[in-house]
PDB file of N, CA and C in Angstrom:
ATOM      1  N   UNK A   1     184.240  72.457 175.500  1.00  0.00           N
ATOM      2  CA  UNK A   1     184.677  73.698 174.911  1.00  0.00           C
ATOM      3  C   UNK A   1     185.174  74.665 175.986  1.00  0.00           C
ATOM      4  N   UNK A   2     184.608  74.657 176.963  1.00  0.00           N
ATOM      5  CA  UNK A   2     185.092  75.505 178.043  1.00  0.00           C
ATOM      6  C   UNK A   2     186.309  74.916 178.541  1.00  0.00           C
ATOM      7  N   UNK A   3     186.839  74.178 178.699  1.00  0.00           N
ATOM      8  CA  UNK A   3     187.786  73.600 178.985  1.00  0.00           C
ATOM      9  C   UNK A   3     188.929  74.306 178.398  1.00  0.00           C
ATOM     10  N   UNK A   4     188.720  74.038 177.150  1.00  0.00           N
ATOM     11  CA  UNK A   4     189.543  73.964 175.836  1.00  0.00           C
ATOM     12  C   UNK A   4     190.124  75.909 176.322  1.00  0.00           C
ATOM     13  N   UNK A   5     188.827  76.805 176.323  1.00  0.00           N
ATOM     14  CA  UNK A   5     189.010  78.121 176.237  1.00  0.00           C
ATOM     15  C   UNK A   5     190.231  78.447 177.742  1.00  0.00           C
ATOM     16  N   UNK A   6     189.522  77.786 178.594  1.00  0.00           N
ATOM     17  CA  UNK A   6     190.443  78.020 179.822  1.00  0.00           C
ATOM     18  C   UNK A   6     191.836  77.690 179.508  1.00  0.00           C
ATOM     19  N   UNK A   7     192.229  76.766 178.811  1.00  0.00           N
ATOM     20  CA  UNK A   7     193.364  76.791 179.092  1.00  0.00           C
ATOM     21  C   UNK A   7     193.848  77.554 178.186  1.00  0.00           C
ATOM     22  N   UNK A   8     193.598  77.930 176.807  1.00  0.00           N
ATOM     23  CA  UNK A   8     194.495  78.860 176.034  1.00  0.00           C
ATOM     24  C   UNK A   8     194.350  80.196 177.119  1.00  0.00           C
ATOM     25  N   UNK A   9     193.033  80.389 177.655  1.00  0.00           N
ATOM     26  CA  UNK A   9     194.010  82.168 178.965  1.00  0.00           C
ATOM     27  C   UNK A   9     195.058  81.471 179.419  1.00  0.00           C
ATOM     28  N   UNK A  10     194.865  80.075 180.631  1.00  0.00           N
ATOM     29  CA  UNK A  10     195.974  79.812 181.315  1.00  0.00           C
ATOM     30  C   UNK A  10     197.371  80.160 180.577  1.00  0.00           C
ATOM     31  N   UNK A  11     197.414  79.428 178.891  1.00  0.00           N
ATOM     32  CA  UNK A  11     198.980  79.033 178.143  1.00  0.00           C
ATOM     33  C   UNK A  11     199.053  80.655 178.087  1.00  0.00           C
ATOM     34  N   UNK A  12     197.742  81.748 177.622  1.00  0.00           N
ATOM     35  CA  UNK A  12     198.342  83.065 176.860  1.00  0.00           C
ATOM     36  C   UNK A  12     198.704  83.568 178.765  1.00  0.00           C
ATOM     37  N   UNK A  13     198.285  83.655 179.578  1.00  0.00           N
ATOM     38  CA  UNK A  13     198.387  84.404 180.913  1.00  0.00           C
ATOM     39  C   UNK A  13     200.138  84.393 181.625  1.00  0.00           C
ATOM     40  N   UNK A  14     200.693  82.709 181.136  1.00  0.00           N
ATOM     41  CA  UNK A  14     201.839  82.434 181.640  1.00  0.00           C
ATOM     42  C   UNK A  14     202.865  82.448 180.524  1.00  0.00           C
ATOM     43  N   UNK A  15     203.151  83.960 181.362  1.00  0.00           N
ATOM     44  CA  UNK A  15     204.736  84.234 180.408  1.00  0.00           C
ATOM     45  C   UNK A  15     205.862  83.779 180.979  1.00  0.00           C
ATOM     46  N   UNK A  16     207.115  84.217 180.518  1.00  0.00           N
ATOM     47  CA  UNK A  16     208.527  83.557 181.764  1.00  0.00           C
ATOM     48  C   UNK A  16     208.114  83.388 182.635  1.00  0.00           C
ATOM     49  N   UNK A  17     208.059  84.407 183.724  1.00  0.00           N
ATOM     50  CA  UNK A  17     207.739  84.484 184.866  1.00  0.00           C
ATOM     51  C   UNK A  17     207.002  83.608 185.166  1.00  0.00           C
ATOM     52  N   UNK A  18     205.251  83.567 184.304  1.00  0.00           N
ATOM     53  CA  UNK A  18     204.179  82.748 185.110  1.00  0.00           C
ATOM     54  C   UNK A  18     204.262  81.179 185.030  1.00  0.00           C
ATOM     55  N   UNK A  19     205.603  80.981 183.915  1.00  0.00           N
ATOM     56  CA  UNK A  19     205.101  79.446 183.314  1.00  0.00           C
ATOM     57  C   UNK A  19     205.003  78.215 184.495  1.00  0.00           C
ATOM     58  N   UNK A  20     205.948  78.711 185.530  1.00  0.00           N
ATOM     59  CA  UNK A  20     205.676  77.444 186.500  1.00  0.00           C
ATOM     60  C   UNK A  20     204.151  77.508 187.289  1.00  0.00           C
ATOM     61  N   UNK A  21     203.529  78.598 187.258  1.00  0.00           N
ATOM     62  CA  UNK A  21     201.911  78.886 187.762  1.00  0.00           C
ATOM     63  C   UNK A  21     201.280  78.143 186.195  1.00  0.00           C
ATOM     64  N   UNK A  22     201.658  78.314 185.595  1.00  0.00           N
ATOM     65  CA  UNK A  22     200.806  78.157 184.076  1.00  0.00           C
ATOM     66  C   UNK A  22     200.866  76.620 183.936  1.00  0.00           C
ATOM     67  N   UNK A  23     201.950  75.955 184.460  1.00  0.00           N
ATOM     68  CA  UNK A  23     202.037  74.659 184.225  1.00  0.00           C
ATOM     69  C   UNK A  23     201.026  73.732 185.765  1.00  0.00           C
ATOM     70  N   UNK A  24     201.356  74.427 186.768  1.00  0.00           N
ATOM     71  CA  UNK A  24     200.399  74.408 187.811  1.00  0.00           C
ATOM     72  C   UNK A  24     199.196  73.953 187.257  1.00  0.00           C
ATOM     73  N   UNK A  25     198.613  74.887 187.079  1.00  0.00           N
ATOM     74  CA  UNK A  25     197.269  75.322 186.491  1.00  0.00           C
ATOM     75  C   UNK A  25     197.245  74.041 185.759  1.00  0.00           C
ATOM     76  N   UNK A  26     197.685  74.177 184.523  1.00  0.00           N
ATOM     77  CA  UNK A  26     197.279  73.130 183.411  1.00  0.00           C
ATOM     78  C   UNK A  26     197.506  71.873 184.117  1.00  0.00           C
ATOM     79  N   UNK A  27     197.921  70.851 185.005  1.00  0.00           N
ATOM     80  CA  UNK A  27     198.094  70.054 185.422  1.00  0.00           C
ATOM     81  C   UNK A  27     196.825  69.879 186.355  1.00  0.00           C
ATOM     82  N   UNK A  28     196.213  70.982 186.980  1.00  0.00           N
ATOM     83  CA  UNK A  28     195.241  70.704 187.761  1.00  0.00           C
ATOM     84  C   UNK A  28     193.617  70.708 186.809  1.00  0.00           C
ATOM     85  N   UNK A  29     193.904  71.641 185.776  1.00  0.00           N
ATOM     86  CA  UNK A  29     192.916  70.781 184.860  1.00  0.00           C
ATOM     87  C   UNK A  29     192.295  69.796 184.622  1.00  0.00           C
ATOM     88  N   UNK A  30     193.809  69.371 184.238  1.00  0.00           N
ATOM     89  CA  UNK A  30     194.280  67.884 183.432  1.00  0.00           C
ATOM     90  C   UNK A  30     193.537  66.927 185.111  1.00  0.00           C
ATOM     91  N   UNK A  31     194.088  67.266 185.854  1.00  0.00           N
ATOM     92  CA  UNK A  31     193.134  66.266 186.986  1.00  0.00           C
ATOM     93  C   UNK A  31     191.726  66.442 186.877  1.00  0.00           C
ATOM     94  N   UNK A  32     191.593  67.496 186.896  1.00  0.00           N
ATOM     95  CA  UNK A  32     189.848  67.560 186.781  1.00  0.00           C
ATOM     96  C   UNK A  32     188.908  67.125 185.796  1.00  0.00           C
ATOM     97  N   UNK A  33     189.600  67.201 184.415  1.00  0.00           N
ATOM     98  CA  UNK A  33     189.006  65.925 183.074  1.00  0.00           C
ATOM     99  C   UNK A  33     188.880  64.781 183.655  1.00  0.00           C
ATOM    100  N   UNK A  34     190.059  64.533 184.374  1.00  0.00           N
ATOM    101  CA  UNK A  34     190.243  62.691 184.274  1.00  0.00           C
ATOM    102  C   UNK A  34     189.027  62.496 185.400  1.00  0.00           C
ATOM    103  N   UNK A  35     189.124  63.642 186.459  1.00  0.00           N
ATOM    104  CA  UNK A  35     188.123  62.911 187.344  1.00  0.00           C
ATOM    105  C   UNK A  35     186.741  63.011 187.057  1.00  0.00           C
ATOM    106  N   UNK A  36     186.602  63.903 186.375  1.00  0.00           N
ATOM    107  CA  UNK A  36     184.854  63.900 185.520  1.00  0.00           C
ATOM    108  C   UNK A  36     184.451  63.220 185.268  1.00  0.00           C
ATOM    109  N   UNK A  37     185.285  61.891 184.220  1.00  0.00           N
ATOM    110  CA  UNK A  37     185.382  60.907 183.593  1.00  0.00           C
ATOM    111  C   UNK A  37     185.848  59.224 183.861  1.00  0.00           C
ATOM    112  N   UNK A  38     185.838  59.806 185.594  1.00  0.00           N
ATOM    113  CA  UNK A  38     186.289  58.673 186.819  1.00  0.00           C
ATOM    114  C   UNK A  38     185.097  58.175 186.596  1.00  0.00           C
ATOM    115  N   UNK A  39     183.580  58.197 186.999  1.00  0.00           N
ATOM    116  CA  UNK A  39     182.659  57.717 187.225  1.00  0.00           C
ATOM    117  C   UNK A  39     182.277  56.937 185.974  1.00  0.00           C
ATOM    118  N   UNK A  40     182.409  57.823 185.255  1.00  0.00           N
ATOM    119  CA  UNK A  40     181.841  56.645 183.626  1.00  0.00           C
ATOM    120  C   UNK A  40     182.965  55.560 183.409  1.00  0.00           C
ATOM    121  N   UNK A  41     184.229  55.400 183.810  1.00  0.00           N
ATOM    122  CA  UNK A  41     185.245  54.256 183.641  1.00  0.00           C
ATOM    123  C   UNK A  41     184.725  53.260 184.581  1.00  0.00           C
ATOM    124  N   UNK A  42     184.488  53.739 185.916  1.00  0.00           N
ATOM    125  CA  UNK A  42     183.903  52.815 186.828  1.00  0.00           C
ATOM    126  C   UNK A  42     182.389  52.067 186.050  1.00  0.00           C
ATOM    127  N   UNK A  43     181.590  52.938 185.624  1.00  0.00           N
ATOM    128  CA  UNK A  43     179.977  52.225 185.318  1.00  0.00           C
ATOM    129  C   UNK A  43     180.679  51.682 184.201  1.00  0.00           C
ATOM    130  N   UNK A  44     181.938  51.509 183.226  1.00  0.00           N
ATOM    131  CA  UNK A  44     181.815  50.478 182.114  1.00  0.00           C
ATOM    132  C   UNK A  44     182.349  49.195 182.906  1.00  0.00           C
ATOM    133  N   UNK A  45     182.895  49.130 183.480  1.00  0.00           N
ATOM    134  CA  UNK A  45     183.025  47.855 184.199  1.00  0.00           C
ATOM    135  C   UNK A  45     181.800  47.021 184.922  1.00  0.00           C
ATOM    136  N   UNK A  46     180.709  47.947 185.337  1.00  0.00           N
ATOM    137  CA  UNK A  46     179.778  47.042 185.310  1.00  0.00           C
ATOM    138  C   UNK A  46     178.716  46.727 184.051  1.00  0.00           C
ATOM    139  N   UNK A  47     179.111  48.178 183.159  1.00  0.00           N
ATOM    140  CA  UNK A  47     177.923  47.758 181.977  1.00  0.00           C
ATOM    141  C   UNK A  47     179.305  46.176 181.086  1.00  0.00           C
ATOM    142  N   UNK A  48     180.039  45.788 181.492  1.00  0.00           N
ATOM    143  CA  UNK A  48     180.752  44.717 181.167  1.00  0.00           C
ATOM    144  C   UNK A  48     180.158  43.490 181.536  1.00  0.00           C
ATOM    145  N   UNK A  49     180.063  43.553 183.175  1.00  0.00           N
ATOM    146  CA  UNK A  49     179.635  42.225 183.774  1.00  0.00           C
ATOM    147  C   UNK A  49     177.857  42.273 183.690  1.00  0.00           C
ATOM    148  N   UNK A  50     177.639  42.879 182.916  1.00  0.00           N
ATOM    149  CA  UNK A  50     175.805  42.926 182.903  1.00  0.00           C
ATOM    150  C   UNK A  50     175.851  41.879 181.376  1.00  0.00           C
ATOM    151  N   UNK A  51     177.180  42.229 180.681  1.00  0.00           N
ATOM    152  CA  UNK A  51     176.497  41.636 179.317  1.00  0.00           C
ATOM    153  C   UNK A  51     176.266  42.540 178.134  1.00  0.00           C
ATOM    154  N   UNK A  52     176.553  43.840 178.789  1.00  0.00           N
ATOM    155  CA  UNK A  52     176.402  45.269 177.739  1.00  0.00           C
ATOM    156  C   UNK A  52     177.360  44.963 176.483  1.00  0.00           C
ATOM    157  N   UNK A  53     176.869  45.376 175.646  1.00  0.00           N
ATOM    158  CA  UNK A  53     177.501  45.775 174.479  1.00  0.00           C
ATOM    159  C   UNK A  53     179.151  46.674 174.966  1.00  0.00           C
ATOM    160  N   UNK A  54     180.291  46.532 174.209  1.00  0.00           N
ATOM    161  CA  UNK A  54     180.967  47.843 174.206  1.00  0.00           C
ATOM    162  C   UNK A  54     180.772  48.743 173.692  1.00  0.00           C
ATOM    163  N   UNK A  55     179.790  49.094 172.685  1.00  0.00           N
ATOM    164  CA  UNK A  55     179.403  50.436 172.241  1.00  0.00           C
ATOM    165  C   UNK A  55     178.951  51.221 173.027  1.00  0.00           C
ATOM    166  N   UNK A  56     177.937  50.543 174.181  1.00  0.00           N
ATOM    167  CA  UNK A  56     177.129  51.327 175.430  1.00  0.00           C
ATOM    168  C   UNK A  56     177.627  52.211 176.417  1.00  0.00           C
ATOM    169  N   UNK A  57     179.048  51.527 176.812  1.00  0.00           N
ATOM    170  CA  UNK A  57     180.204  52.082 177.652  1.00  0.00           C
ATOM    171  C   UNK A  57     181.093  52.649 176.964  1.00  0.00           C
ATOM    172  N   UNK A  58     181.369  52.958 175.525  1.00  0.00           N
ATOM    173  CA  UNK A  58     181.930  53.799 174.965  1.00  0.00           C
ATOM    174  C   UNK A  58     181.035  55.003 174.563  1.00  0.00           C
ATOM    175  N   UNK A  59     180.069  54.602 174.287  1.00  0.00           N
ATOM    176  CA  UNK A  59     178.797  56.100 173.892  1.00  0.00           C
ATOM    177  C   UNK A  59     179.290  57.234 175.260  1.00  0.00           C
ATOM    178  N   UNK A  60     179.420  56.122 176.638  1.00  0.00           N
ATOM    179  CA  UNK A  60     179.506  57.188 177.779  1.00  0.00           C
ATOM    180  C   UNK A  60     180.587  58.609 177.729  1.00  0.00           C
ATOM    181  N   UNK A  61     181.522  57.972 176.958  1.00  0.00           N
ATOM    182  CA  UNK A  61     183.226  59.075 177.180  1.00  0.00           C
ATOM    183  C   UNK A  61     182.888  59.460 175.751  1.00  0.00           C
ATOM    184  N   UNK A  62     182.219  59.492 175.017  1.00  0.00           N
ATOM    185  CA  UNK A  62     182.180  60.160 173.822  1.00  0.00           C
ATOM    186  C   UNK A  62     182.437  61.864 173.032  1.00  0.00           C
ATOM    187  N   UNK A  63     181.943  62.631 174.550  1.00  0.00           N
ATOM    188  CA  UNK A  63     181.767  63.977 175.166  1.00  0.00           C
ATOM    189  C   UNK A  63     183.515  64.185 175.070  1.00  0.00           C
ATOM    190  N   UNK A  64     184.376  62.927 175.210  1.00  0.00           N
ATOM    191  CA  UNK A  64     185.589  63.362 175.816  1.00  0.00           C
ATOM    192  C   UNK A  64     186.030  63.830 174.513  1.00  0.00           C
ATOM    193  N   UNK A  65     185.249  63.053 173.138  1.00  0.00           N
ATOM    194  CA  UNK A  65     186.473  63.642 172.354  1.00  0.00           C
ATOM    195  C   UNK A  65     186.498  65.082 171.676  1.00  0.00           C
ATOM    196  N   UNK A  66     185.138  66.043 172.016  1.00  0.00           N
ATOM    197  CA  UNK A  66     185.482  66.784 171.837  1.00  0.00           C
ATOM    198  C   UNK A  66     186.309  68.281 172.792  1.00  0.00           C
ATOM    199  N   UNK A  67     186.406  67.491 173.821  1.00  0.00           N
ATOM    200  CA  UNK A  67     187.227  68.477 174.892  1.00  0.00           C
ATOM    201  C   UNK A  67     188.566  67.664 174.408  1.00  0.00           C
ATOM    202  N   UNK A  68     189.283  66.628 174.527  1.00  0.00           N
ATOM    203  CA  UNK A  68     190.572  66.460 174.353  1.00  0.00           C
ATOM    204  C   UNK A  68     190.988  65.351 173.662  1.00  0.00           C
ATOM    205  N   UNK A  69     191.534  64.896 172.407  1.00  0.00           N
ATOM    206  CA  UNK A  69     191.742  63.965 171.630  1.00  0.00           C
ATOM    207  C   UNK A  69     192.497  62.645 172.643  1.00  0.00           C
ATOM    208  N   UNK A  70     193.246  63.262 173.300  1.00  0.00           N
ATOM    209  CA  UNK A  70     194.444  62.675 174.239  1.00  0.00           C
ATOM    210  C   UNK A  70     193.432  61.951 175.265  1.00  0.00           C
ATOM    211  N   UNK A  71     192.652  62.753 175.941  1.00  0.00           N
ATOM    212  CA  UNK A  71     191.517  62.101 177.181  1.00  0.00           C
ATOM    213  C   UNK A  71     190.403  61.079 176.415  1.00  0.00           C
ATOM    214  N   UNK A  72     190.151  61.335 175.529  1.00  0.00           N
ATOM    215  CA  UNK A  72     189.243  60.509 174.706  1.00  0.00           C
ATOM    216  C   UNK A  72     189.903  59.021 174.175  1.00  0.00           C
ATOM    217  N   UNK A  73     191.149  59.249 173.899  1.00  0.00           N
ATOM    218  CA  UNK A  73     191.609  58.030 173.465  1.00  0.00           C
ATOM    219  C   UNK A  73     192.077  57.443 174.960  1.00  0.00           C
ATOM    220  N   UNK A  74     192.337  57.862 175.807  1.00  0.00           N
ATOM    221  CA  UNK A  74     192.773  57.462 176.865  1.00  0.00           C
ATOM    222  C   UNK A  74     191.610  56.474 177.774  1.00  0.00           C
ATOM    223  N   UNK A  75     190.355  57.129 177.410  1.00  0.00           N
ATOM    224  CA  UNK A  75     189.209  56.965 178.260  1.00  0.00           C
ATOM    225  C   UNK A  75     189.119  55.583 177.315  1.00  0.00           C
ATOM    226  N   UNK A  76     188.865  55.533 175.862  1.00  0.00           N
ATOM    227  CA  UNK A  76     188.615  54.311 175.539  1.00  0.00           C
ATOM    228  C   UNK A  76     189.071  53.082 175.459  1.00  0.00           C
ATOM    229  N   UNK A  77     190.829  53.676 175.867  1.00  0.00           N
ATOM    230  CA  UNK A  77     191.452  52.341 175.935  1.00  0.00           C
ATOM    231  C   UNK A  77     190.855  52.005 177.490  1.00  0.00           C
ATOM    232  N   UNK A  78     190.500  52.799 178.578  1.00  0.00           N
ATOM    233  CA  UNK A  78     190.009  52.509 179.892  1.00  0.00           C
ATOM    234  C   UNK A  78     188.572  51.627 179.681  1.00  0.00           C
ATOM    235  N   UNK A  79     188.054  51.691 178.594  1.00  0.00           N
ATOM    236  CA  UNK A  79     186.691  51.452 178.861  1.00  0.00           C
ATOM    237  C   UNK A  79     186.885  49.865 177.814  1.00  0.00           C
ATOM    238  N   UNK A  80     188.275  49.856 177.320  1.00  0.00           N
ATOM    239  CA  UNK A  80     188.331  48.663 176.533  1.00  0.00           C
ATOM    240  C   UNK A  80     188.660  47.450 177.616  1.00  0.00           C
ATOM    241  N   UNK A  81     189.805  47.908 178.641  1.00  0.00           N
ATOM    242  CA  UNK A  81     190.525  47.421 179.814  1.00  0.00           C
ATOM    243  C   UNK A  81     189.133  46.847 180.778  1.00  0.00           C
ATOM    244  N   UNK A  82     188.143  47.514 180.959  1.00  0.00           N
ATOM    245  CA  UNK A  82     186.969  47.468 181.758  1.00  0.00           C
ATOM    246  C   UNK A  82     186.264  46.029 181.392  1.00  0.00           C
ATOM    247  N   UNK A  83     186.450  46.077 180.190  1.00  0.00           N
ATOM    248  CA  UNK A  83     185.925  44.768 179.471  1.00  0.00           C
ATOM    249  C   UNK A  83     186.604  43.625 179.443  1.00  0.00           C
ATOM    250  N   UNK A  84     187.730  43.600 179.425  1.00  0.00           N
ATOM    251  CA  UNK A  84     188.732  42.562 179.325  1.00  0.00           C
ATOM    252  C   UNK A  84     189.030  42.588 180.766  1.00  0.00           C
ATOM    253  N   UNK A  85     189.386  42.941 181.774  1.00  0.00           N
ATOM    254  CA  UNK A  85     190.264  42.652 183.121  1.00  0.00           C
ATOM    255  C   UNK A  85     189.933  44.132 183.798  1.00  0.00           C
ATOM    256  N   UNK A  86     188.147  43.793 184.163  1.00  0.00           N
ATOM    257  CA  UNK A  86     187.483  44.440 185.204  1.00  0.00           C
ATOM    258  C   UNK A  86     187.917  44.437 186.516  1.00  0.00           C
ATOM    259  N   UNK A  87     188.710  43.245 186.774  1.00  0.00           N
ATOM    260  CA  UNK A  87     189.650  43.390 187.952  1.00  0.00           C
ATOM    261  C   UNK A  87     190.547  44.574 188.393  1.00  0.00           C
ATOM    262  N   UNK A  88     191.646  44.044 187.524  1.00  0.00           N
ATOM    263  CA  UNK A  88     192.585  45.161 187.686  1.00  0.00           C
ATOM    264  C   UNK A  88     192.558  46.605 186.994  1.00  0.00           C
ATOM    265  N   UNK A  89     191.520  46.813 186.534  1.00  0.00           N
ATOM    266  CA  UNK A  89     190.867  48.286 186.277  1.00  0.00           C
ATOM    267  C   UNK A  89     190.552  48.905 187.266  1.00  0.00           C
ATOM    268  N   UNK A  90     189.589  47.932 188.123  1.00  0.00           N
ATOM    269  CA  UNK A  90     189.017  48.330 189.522  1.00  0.00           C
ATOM    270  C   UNK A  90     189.970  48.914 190.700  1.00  0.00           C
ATOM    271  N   UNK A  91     191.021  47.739 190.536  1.00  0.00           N
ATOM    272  CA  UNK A  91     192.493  48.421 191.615  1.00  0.00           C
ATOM    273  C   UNK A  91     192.856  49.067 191.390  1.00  0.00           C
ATOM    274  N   UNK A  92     193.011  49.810 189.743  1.00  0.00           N
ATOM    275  CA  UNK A  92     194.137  50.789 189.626  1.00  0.00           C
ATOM    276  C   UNK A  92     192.893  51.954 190.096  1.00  0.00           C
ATOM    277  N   UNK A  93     191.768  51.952 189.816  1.00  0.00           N
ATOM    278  CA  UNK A  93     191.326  53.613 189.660  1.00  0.00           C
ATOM    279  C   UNK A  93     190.570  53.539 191.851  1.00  0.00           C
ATOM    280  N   UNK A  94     190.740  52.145 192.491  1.00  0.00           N
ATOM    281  CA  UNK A  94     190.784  52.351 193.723  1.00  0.00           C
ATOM    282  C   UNK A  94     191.715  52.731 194.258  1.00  0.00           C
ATOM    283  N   UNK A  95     193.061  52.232 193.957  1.00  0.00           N
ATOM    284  CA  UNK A  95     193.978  53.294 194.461  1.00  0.00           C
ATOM    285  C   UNK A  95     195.248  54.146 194.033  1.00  0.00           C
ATOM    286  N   UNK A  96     194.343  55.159 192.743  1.00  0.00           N
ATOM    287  CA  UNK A  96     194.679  56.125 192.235  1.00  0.00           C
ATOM    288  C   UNK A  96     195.776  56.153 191.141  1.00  0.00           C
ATOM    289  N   UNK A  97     196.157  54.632 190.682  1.00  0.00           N
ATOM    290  CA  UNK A  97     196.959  54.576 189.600  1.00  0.00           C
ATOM    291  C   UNK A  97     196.320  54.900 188.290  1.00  0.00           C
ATOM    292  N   UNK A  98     194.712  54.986 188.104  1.00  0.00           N
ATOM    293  CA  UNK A  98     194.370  55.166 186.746  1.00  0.00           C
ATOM    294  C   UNK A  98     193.824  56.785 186.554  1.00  0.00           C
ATOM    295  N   UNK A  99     193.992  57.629 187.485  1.00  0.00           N
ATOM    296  CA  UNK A  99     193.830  58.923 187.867  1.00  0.00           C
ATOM    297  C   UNK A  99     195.511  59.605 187.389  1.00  0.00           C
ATOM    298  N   UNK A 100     196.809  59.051 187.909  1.00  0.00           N
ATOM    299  CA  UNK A 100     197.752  59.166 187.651  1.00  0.00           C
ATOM    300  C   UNK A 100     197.971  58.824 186.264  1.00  0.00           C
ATOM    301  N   UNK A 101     197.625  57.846 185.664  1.00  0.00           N
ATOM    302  CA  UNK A 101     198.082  57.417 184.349  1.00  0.00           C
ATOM    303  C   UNK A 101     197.210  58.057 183.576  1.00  0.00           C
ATOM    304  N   UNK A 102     196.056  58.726 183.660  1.00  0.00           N
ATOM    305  CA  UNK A 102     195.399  59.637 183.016  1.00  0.00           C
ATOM    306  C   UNK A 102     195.562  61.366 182.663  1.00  0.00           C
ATOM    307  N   UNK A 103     196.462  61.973 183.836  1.00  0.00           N
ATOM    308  CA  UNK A 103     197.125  62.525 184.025  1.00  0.00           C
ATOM    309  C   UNK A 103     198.110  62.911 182.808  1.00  0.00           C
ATOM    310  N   UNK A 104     199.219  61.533 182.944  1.00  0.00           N
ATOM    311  CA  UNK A 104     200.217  61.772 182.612  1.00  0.00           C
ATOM    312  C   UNK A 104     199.470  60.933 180.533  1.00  0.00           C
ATOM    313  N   UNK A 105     198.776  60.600 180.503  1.00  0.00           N
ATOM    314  CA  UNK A 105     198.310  60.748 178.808  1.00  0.00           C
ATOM    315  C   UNK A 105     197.636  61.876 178.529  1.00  0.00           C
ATOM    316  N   UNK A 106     197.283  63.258 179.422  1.00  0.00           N
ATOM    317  CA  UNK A 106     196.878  64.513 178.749  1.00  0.00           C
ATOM    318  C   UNK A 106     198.479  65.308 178.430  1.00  0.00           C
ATOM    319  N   UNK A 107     199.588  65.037 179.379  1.00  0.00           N
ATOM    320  CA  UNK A 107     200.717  65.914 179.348  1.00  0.00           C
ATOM    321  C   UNK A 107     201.213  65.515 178.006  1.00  0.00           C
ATOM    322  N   UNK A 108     201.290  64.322 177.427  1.00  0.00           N
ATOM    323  CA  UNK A 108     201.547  63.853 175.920  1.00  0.00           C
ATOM    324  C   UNK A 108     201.514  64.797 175.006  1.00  0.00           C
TER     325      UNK A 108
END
Protein backbone atom coordinates (compact mmCIF):
# COMPACT_ATOMS: atom_id res chain seq x y z
CA UNK A 1 0.00 0.00 0.00
CA UNK A 2 2.71 2.36 0.58
CA UNK A 3 4.07 1.83 -2.53
CA UNK A 4 0.94 2.26 -4.31
CA UNK A 5 0.49 5.90 -2.24
CA UNK A 6 4.05 7.00 -3.27
CA UNK A 7 3.64 6.87 -6.49
CA UNK A 8 0.25 8.63 -7.06
CA UNK A 9 2.44 11.97 -5.11
CA UNK A 10 5.26 11.00 -7.58
CA UNK A 11 2.36 10.87 -10.94
CA UNK A 12 0.28 14.06 -8.98
CA UNK A 13 3.98 16.01 -8.14
CA UNK A 14 5.16 15.67 -12.00
CA UNK A 15 3.64 18.19 -14.12
CA UNK A 16 5.18 19.27 -17.75
CA UNK A 17 8.02 20.36 -16.39
CA UNK A 18 8.54 17.47 -13.72
CA UNK A 19 7.46 14.51 -15.96
CA UNK A 20 10.99 13.48 -16.93
CA UNK A 21 11.87 13.58 -12.80
CA UNK A 22 8.38 11.84 -12.40
CA UNK A 23 9.25 9.16 -14.81
CA UNK A 24 12.79 8.95 -13.06
CA UNK A 25 11.25 8.35 -9.95
CA UNK A 26 8.67 5.81 -11.06
CA UNK A 27 11.28 3.69 -12.76
CA UNK A 28 13.39 3.61 -9.67
CA UNK A 29 10.48 2.28 -7.76
CA UNK A 30 9.69 -0.09 -10.23
CA UNK A 31 13.48 -1.36 -9.44
CA UNK A 32 12.96 -1.47 -5.94
CA UNK A 33 9.64 -3.94 -6.11
CA UNK A 34 11.49 -6.19 -8.34
CA UNK A 35 14.41 -6.25 -6.02
CA UNK A 36 12.36 -6.92 -2.80
CA UNK A 37 11.09 -9.78 -4.58
CA UNK A 38 14.71 -10.88 -5.94
CA UNK A 39 15.23 -13.06 -2.90
CA UNK A 40 11.91 -14.99 -2.88
CA UNK A 41 12.47 -15.85 -6.91
CA UNK A 42 15.85 -17.10 -5.90
CA UNK A 43 14.42 -19.41 -2.63
CA UNK A 44 11.67 -20.86 -5.28
CA UNK A 45 14.26 -22.41 -7.17
CA UNK A 46 15.45 -24.19 -4.37
CA UNK A 47 12.01 -24.84 -2.70
CA UNK A 48 11.88 -26.66 -6.52
CA UNK A 49 14.91 -28.88 -6.17
CA UNK A 50 13.84 -29.86 -2.45
CA UNK A 51 10.60 -31.41 -3.90
CA UNK A 52 8.33 -28.43 -2.62
CA UNK A 53 5.05 -28.14 -3.75
CA UNK A 54 4.43 -24.99 -6.21
CA UNK A 55 1.96 -23.59 -3.99
CA UNK A 56 4.86 -23.08 -1.26
CA UNK A 57 6.94 -20.82 -3.61
CA UNK A 58 4.00 -19.08 -4.83
CA UNK A 59 2.43 -18.39 -1.18
CA UNK A 60 6.03 -16.43 -1.07
CA UNK A 61 5.13 -13.41 -3.86
CA UNK A 62 1.61 -13.42 -2.81
CA UNK A 63 2.15 -9.88 -0.89
CA UNK A 64 2.98 -8.86 -4.59
CA UNK A 65 -0.45 -8.89 -5.62
CA UNK A 66 -1.61 -6.51 -3.59
CA UNK A 67 1.08 -3.77 -4.29
CA UNK A 68 1.02 -4.41 -8.18
CA UNK A 69 -1.13 -6.72 -10.44
CA UNK A 70 1.74 -6.39 -13.17
CA UNK A 71 4.68 -7.50 -10.40
CA UNK A 72 2.53 -10.26 -9.12
CA UNK A 73 1.86 -11.82 -12.34
CA UNK A 74 5.33 -11.29 -13.31
CA UNK A 75 6.73 -12.85 -10.07
CA UNK A 76 4.58 -15.97 -10.76
CA UNK A 77 5.42 -16.60 -14.07
CA UNK A 78 9.23 -16.29 -12.31
CA UNK A 79 8.37 -18.70 -9.73
CA UNK A 80 6.69 -21.02 -12.50
CA UNK A 81 10.19 -20.72 -14.68
CA UNK A 82 12.02 -21.69 -11.19
CA UNK A 83 10.30 -24.95 -11.44
CA UNK A 84 10.65 -25.90 -14.86
CA UNK A 85 14.38 -24.56 -15.89
CA UNK A 86 16.01 -23.62 -12.46
CA UNK A 87 18.95 -23.26 -14.60
CA UNK A 88 18.39 -20.58 -16.68
CA UNK A 89 16.35 -18.65 -14.07
CA UNK A 90 19.49 -18.74 -12.04
CA UNK A 91 21.58 -16.96 -15.02
CA UNK A 92 19.19 -14.54 -15.85
CA UNK A 93 18.60 -13.04 -12.20
CA UNK A 94 22.83 -13.67 -11.79
CA UNK A 95 23.42 -11.46 -14.32
CA UNK A 96 20.69 -9.02 -14.13
CA UNK A 97 18.46 -10.03 -17.06
CA UNK A 98 15.50 -10.99 -14.71
CA UNK A 99 15.83 -7.59 -12.72
CA UNK A 100 15.64 -5.91 -16.27
CA UNK A 101 12.77 -7.96 -17.53
CA UNK A 102 10.96 -7.21 -14.36
CA UNK A 103 11.40 -3.75 -14.79
CA UNK A 104 10.23 -3.51 -18.06
CA UNK A 105 6.67 -5.85 -17.03
CA UNK A 106 5.83 -2.99 -14.32
CA UNK A 107 6.21 -0.15 -17.29
CA UNK A 108 3.28 -2.31 -19.14
Amino acid sequence: MRWMICVVVVVMAAGPAGAEEGSVVLAQIGRSMCSAYQPAVEAAIGYGQQGLPLSAAESVIESAYNLDARLWSFLRESVQVAYQNPDALGAALRDGRWLALCEQALRR
